[in-house]
PDB file of N, CA and C in Angstrom:
ATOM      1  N   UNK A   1     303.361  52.315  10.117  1.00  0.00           N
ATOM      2  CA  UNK A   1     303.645  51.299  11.098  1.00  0.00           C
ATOM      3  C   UNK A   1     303.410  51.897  12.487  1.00  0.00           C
ATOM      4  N   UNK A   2     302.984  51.140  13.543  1.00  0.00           N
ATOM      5  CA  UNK A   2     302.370  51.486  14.905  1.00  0.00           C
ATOM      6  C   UNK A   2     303.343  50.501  15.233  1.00  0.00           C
ATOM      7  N   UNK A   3     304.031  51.245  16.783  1.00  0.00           N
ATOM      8  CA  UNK A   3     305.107  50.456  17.521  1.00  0.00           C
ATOM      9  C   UNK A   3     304.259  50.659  18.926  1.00  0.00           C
ATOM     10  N   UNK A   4     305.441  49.931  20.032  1.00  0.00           N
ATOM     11  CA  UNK A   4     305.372  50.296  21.356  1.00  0.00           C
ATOM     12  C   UNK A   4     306.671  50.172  21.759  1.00  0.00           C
ATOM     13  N   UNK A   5     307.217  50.775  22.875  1.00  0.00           N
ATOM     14  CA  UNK A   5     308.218  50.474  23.588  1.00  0.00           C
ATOM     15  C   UNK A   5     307.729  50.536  24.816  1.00  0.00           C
ATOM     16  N   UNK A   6     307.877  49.454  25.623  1.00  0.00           N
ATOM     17  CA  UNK A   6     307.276  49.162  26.625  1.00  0.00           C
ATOM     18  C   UNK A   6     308.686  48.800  27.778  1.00  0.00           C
ATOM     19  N   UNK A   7     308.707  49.323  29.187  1.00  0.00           N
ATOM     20  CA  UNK A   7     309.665  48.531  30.184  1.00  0.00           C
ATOM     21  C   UNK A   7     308.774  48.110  31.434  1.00  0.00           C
ATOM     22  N   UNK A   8     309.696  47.392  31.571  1.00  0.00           N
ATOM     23  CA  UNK A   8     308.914  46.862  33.231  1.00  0.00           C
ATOM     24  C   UNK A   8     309.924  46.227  34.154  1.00  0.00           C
ATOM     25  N   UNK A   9     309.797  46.566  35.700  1.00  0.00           N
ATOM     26  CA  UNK A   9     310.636  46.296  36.129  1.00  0.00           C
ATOM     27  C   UNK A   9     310.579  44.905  36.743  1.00  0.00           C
ATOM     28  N   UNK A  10     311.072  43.608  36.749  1.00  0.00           N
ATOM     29  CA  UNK A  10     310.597  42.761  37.080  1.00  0.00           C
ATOM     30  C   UNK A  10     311.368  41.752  39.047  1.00  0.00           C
ATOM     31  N   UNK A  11     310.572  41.819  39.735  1.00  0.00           N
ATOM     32  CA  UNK A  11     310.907  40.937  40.893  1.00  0.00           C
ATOM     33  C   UNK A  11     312.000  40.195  40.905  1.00  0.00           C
ATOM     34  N   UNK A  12     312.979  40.344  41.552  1.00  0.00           N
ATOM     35  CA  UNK A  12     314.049  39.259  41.239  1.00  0.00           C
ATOM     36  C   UNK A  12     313.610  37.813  41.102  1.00  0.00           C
ATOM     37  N   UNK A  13     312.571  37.310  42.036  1.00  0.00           N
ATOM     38  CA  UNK A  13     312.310  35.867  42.382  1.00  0.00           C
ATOM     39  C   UNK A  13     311.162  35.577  41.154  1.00  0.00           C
ATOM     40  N   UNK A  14     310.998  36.632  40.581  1.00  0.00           N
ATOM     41  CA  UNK A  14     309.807  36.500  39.127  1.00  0.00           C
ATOM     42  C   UNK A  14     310.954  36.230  37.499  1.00  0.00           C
ATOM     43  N   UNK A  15     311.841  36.688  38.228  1.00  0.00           N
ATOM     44  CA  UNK A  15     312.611  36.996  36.606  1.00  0.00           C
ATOM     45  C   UNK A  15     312.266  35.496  35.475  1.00  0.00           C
ATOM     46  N   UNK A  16     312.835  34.335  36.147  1.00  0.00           N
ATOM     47  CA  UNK A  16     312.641  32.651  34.949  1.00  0.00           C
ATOM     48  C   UNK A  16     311.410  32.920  35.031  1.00  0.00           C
ATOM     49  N   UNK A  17     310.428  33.150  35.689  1.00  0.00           N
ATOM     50  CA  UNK A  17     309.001  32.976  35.161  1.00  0.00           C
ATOM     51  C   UNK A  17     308.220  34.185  34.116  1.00  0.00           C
ATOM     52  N   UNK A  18     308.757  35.152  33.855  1.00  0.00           N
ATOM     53  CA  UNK A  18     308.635  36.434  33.638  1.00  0.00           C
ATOM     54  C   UNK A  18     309.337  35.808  31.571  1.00  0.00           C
ATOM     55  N   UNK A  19     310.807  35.489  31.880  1.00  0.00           N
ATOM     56  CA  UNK A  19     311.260  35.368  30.929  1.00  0.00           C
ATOM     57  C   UNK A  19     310.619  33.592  29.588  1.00  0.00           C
ATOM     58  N   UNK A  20     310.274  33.082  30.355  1.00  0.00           N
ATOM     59  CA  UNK A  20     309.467  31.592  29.925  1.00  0.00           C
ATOM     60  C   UNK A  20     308.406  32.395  29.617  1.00  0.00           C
ATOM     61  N   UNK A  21     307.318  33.087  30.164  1.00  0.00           N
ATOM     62  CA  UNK A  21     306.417  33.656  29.476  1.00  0.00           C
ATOM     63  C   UNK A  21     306.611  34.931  28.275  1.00  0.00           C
ATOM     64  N   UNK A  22     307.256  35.414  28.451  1.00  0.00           N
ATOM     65  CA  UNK A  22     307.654  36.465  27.574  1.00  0.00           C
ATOM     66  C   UNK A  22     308.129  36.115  26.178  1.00  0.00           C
ATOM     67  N   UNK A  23     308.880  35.177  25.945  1.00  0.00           N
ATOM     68  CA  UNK A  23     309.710  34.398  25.002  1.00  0.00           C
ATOM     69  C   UNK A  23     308.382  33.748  24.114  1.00  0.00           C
ATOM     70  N   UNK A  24     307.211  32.946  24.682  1.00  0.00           N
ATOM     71  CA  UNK A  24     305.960  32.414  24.303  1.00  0.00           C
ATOM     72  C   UNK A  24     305.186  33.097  23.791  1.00  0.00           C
ATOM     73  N   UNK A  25     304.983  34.341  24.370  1.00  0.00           N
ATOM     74  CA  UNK A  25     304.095  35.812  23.586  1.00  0.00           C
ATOM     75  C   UNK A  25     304.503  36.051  22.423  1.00  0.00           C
ATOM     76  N   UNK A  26     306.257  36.457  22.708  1.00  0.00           N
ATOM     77  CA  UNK A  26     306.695  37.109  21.328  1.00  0.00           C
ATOM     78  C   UNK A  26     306.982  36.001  20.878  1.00  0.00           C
ATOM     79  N   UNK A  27     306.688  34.631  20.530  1.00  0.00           N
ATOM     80  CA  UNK A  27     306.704  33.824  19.937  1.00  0.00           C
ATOM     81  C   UNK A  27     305.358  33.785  18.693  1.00  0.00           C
ATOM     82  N   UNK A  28     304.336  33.231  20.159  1.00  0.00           N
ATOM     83  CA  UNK A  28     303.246  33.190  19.292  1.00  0.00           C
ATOM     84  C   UNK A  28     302.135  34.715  18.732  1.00  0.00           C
ATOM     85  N   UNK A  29     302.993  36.155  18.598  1.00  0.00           N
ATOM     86  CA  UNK A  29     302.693  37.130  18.469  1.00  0.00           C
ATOM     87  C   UNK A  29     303.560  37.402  17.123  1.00  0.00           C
ATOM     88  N   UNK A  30     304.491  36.756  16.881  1.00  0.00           N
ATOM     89  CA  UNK A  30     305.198  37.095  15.294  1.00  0.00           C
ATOM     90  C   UNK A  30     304.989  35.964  14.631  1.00  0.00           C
ATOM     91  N   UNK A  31     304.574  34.831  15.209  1.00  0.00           N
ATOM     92  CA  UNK A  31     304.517  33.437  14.064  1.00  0.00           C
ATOM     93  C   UNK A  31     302.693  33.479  13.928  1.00  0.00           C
ATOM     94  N   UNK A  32     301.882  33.877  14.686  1.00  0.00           N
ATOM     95  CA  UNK A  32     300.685  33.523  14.597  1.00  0.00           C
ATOM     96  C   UNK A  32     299.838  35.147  14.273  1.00  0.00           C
ATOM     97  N   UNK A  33     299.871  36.535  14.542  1.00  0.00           N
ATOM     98  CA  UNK A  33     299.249  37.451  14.171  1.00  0.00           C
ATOM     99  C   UNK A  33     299.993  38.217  12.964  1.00  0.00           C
ATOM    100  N   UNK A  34     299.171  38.344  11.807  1.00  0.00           N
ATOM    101  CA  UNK A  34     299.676  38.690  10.338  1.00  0.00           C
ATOM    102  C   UNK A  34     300.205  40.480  10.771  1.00  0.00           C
ATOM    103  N   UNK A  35     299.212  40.977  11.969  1.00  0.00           N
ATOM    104  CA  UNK A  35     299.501  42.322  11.771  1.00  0.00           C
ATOM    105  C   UNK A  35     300.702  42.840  13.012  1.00  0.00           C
ATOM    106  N   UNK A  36     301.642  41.671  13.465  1.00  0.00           N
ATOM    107  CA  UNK A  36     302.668  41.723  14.765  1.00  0.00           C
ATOM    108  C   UNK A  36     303.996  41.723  13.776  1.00  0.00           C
ATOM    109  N   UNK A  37     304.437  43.094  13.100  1.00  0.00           N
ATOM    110  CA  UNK A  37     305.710  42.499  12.097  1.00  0.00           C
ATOM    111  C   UNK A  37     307.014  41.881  13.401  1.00  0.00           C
ATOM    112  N   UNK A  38     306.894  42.804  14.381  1.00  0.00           N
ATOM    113  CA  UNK A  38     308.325  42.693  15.148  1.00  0.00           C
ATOM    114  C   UNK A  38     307.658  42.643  17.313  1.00  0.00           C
ATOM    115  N   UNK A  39     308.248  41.742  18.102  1.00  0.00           N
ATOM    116  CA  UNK A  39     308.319  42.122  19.283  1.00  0.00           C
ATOM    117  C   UNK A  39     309.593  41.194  19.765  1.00  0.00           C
ATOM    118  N   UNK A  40     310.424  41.979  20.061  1.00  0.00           N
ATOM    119  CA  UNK A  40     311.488  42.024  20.524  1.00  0.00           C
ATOM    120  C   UNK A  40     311.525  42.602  22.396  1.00  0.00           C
ATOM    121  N   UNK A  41     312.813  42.149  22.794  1.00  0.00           N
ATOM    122  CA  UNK A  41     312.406  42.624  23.739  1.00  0.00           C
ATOM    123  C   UNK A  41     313.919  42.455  24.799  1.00  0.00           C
ATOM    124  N   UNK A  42     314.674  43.271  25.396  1.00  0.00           N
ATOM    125  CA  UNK A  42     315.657  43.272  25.287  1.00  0.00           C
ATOM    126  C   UNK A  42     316.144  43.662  27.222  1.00  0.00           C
ATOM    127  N   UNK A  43     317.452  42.987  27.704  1.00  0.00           N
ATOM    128  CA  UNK A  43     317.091  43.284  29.272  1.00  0.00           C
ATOM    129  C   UNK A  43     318.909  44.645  29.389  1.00  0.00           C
ATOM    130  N   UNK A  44     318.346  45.212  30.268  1.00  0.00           N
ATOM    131  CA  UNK A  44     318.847  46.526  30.848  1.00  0.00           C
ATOM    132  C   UNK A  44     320.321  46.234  31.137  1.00  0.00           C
ATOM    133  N   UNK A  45     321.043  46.849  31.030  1.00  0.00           N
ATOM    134  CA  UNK A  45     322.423  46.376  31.071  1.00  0.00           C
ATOM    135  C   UNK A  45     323.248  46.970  32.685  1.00  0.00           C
ATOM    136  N   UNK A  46     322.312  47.774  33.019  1.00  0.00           N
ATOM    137  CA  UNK A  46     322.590  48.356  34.111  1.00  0.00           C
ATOM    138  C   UNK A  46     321.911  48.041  35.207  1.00  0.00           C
ATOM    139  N   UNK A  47     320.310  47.336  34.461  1.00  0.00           N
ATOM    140  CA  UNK A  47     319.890  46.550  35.814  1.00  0.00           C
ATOM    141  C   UNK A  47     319.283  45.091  35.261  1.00  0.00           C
ATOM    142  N   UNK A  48     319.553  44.088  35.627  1.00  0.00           N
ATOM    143  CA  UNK A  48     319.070  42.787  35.494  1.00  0.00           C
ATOM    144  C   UNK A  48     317.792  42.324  35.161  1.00  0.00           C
ATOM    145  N   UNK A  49     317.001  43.162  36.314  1.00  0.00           N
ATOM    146  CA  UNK A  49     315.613  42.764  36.417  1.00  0.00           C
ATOM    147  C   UNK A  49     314.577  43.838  35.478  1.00  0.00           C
ATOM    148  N   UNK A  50     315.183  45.048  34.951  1.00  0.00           N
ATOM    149  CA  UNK A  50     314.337  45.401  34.264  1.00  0.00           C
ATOM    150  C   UNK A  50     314.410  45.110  32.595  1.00  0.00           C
ATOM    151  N   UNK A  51     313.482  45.353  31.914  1.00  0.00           N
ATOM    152  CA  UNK A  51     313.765  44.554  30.868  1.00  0.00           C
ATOM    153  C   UNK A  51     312.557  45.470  29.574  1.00  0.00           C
ATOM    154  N   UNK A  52     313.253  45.881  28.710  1.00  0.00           N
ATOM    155  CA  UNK A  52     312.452  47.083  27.562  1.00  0.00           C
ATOM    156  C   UNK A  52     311.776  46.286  26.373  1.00  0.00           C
ATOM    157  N   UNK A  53     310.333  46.238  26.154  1.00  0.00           N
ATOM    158  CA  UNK A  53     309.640  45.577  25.367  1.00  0.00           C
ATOM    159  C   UNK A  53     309.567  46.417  23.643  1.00  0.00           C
ATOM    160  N   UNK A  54     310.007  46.046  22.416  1.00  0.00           N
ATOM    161  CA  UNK A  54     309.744  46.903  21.451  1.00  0.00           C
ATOM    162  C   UNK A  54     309.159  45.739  20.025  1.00  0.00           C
ATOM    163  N   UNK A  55     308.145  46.415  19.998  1.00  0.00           N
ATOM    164  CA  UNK A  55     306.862  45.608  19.249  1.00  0.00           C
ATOM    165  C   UNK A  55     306.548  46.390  18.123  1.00  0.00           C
ATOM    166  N   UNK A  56     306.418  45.870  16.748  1.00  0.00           N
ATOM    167  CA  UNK A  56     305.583  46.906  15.728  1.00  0.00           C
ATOM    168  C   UNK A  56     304.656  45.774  15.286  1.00  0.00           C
ATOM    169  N   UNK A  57     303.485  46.875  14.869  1.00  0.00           N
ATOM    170  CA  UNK A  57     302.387  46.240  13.827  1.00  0.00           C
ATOM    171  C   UNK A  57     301.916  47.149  12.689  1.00  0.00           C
ATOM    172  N   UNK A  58     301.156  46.606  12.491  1.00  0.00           N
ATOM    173  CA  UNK A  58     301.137  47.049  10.520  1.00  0.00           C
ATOM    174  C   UNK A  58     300.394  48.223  11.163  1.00  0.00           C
ATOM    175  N   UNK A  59     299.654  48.295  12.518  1.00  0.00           N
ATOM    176  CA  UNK A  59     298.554  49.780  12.397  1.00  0.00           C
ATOM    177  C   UNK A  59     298.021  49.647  13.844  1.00  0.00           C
ATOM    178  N   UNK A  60     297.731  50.593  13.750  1.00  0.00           N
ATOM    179  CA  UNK A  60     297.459  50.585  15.530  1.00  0.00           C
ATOM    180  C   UNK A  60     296.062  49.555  15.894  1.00  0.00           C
ATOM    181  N   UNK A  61     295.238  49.241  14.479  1.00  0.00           N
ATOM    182  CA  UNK A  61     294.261  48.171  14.857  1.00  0.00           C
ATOM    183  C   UNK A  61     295.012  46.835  14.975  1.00  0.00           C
ATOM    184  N   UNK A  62     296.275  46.479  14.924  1.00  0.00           N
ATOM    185  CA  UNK A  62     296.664  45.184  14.615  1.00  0.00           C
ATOM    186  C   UNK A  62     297.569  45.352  16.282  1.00  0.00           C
ATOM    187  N   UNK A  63     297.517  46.367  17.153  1.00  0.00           N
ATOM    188  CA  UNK A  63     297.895  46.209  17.746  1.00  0.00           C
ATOM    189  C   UNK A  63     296.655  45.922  19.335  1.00  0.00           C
ATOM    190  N   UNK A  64     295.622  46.332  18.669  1.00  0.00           N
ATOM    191  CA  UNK A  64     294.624  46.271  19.638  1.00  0.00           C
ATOM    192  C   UNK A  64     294.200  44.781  19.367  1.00  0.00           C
ATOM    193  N   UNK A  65     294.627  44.046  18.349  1.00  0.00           N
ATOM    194  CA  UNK A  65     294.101  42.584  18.173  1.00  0.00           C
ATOM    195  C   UNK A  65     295.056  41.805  18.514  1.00  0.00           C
ATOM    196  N   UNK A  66     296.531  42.356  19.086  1.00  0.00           N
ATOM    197  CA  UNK A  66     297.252  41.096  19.609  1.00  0.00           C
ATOM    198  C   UNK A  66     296.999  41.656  20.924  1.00  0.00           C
ATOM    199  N   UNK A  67     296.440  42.393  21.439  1.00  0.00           N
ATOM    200  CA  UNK A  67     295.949  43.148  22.899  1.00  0.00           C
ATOM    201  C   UNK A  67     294.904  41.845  23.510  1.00  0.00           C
ATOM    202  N   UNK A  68     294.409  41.253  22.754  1.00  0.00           N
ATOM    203  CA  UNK A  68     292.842  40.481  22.556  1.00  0.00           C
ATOM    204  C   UNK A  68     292.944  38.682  22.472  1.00  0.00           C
ATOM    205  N   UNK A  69     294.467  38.858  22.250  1.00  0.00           N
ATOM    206  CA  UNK A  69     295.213  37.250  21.949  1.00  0.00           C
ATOM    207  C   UNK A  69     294.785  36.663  23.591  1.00  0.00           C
ATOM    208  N   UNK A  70     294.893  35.644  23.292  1.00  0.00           N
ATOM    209  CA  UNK A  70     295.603  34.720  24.919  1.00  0.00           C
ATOM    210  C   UNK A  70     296.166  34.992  25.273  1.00  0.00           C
ATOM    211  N   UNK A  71     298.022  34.777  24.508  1.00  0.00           N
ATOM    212  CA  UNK A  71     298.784  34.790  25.173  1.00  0.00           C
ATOM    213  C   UNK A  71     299.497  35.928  25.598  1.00  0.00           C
ATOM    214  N   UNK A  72     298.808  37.465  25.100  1.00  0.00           N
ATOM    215  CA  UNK A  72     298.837  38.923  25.134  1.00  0.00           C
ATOM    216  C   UNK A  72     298.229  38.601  26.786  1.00  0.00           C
ATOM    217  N   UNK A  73     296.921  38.428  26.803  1.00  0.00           N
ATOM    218  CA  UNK A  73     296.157  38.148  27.785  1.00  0.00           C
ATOM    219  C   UNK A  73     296.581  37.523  29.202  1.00  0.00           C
ATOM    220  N   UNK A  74     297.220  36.596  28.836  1.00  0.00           N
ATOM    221  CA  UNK A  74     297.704  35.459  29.822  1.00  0.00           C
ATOM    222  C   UNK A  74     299.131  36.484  30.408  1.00  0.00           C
ATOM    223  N   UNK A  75     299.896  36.815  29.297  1.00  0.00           N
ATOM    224  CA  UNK A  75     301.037  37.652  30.065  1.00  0.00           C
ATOM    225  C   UNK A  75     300.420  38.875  30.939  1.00  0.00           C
ATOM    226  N   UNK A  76     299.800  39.637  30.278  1.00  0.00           N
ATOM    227  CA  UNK A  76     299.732  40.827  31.360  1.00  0.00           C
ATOM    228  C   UNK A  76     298.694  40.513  32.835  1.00  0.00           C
ATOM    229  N   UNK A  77     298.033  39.336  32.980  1.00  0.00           N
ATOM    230  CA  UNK A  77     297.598  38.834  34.034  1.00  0.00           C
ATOM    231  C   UNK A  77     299.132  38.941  34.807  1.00  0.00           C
ATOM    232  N   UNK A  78     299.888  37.955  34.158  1.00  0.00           N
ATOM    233  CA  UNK A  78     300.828  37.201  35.109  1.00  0.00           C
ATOM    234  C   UNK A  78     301.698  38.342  35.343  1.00  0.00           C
ATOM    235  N   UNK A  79     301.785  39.599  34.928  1.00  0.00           N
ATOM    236  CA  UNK A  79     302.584  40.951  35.008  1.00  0.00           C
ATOM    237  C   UNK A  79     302.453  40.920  36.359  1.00  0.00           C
ATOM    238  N   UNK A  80     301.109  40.806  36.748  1.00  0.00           N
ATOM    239  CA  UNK A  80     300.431  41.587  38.218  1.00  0.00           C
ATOM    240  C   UNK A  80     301.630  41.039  39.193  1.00  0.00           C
ATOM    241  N   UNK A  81     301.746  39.458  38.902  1.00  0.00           N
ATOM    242  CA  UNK A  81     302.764  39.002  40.135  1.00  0.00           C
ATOM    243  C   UNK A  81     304.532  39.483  39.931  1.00  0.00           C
ATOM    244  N   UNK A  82     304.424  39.629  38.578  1.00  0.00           N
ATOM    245  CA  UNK A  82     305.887  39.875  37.859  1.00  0.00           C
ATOM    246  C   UNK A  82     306.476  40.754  38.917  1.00  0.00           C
ATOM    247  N   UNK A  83     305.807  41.782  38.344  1.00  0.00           N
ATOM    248  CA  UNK A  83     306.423  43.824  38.223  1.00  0.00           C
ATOM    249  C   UNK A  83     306.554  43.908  39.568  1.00  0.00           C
ATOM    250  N   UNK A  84     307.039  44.996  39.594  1.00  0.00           N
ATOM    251  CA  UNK A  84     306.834  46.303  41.289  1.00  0.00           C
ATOM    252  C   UNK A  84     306.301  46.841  40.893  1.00  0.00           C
ATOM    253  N   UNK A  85     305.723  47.619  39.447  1.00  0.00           N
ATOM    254  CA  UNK A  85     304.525  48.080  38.890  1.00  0.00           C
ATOM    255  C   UNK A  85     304.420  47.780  37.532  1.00  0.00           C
ATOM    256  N   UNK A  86     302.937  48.025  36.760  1.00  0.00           N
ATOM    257  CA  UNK A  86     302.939  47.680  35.360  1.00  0.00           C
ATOM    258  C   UNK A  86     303.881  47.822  34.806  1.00  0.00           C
ATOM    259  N   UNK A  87     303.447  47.952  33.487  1.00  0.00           N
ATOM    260  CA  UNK A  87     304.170  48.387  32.056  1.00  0.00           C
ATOM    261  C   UNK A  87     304.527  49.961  31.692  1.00  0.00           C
ATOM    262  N   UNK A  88     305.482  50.116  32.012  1.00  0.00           N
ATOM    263  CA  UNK A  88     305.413  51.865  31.542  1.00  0.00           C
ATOM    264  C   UNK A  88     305.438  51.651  29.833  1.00  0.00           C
ATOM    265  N   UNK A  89     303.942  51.956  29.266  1.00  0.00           N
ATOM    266  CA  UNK A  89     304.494  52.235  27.749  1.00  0.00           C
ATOM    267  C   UNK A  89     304.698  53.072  26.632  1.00  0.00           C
ATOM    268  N   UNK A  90     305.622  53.274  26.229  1.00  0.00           N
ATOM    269  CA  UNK A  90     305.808  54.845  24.837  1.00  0.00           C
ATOM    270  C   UNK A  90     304.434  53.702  23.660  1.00  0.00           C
ATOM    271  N   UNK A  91     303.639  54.824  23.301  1.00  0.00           N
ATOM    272  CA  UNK A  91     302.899  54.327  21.685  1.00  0.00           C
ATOM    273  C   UNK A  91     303.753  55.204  20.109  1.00  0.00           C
ATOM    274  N   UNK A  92     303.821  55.020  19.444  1.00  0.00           N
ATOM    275  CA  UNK A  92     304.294  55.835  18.614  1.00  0.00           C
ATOM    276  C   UNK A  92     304.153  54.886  16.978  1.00  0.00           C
ATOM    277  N   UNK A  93     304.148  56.091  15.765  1.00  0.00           N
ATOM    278  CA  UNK A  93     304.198  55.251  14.337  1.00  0.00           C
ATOM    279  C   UNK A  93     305.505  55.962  13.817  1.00  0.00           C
ATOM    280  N   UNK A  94     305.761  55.089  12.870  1.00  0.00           N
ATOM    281  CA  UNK A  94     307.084  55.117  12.281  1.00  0.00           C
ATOM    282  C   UNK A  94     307.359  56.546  11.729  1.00  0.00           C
ATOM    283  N   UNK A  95     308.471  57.400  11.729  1.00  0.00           N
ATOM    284  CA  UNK A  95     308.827  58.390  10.670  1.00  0.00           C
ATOM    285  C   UNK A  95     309.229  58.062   9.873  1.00  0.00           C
ATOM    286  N   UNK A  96     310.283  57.079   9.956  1.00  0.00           N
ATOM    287  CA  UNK A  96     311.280  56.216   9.186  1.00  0.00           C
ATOM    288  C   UNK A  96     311.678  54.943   9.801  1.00  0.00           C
ATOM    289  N   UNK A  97     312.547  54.451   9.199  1.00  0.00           N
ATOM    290  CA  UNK A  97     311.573  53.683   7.777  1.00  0.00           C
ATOM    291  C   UNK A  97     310.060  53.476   7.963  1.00  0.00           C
ATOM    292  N   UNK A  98     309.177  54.103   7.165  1.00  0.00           N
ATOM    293  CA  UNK A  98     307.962  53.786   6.822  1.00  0.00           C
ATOM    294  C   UNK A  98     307.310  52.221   6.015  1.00  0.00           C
ATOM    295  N   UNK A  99     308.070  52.193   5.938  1.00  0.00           N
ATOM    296  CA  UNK A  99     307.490  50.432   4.714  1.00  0.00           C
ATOM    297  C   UNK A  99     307.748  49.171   5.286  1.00  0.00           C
ATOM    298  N   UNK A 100     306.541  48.368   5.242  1.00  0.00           N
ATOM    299  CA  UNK A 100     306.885  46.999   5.953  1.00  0.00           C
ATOM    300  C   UNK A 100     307.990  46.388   5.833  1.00  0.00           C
ATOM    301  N   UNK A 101     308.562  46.323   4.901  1.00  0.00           N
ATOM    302  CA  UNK A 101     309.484  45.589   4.432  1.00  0.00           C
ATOM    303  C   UNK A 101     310.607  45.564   5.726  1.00  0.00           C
ATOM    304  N   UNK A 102     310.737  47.419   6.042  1.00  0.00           N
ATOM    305  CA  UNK A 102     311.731  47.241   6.749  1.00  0.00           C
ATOM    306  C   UNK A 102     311.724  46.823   7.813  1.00  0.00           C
ATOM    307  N   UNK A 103     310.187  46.046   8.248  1.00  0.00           N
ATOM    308  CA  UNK A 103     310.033  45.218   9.566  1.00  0.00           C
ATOM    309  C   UNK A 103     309.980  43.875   9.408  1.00  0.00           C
ATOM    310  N   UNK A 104     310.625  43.143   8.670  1.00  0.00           N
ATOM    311  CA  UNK A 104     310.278  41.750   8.511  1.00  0.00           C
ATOM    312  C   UNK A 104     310.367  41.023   9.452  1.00  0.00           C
ATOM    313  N   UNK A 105     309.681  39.934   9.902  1.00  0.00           N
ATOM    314  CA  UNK A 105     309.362  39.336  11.064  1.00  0.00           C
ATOM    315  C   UNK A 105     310.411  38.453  10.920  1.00  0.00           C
ATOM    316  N   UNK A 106     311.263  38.560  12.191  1.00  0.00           N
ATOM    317  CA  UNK A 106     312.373  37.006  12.089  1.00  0.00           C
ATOM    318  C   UNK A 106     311.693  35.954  12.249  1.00  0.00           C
ATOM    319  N   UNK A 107     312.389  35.191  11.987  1.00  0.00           N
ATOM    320  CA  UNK A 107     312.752  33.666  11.792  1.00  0.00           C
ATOM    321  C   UNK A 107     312.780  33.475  14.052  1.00  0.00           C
ATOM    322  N   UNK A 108     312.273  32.115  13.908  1.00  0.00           N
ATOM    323  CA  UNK A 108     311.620  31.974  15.163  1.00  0.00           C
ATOM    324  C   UNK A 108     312.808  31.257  15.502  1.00  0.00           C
ATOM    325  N   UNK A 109     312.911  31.279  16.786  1.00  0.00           N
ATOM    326  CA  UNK A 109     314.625  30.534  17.787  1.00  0.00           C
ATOM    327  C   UNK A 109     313.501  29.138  18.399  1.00  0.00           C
ATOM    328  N   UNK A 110     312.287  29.271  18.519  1.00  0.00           N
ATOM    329  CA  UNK A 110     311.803  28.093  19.179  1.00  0.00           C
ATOM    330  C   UNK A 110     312.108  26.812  18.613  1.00  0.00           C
TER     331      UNK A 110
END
């Protein structure tokens, strides 16, 4: 399994627009790409506006093909206005748990 953990710090006056797009990615990135098991994505407890992205796929090619999506596409355009700077991101593959299983894609809140 190929992950990312990704943060970014986001504009106060960007945050609802930041979070409406973000929610749509990892929407249509676990219901629509076979190789996106998990993107989650979770906000800082110590600061508001920053906010830690954590994504797995079956292999690091399944991660270069939700790289290639729209709505992969469409978000990191709209980053540019988001951030105070990009994406800082960790790449890394699983030690443990190794087996899909233990990434099963939730069940969608949309």
């Amino acid at each position: 399994m190929f992950g990312i953990f990704a943060t970014i710090k986001i504009k106060p006056d960007q945050r609802d627009g930041f979070l409406a797009t973000i929610r749509e990615t990892a929407f249509y990135s676990v219901s629509g790409e076979p190789g996106c098991m998990r993107f989650d994505f979770f906000q800082d407890l110590a600061d508001e506006n920053r906010y830690i992205l954590y994504e797995v796929y079956t292999d690091e090619e399944a991660f270069h093909e939700h790289l290639a999506t729209s709505h992969a596409q469409s978000a990191m355009a709209c980053s540019r206005d988001w951030a105070e700077k990009g994406f800082e991101v960790i790449r890394g593959t699983s030690v443990y748990p190794t087996e899909q299983r233990y990434f099963a894609t939730p069940g969608s809140e949309k």
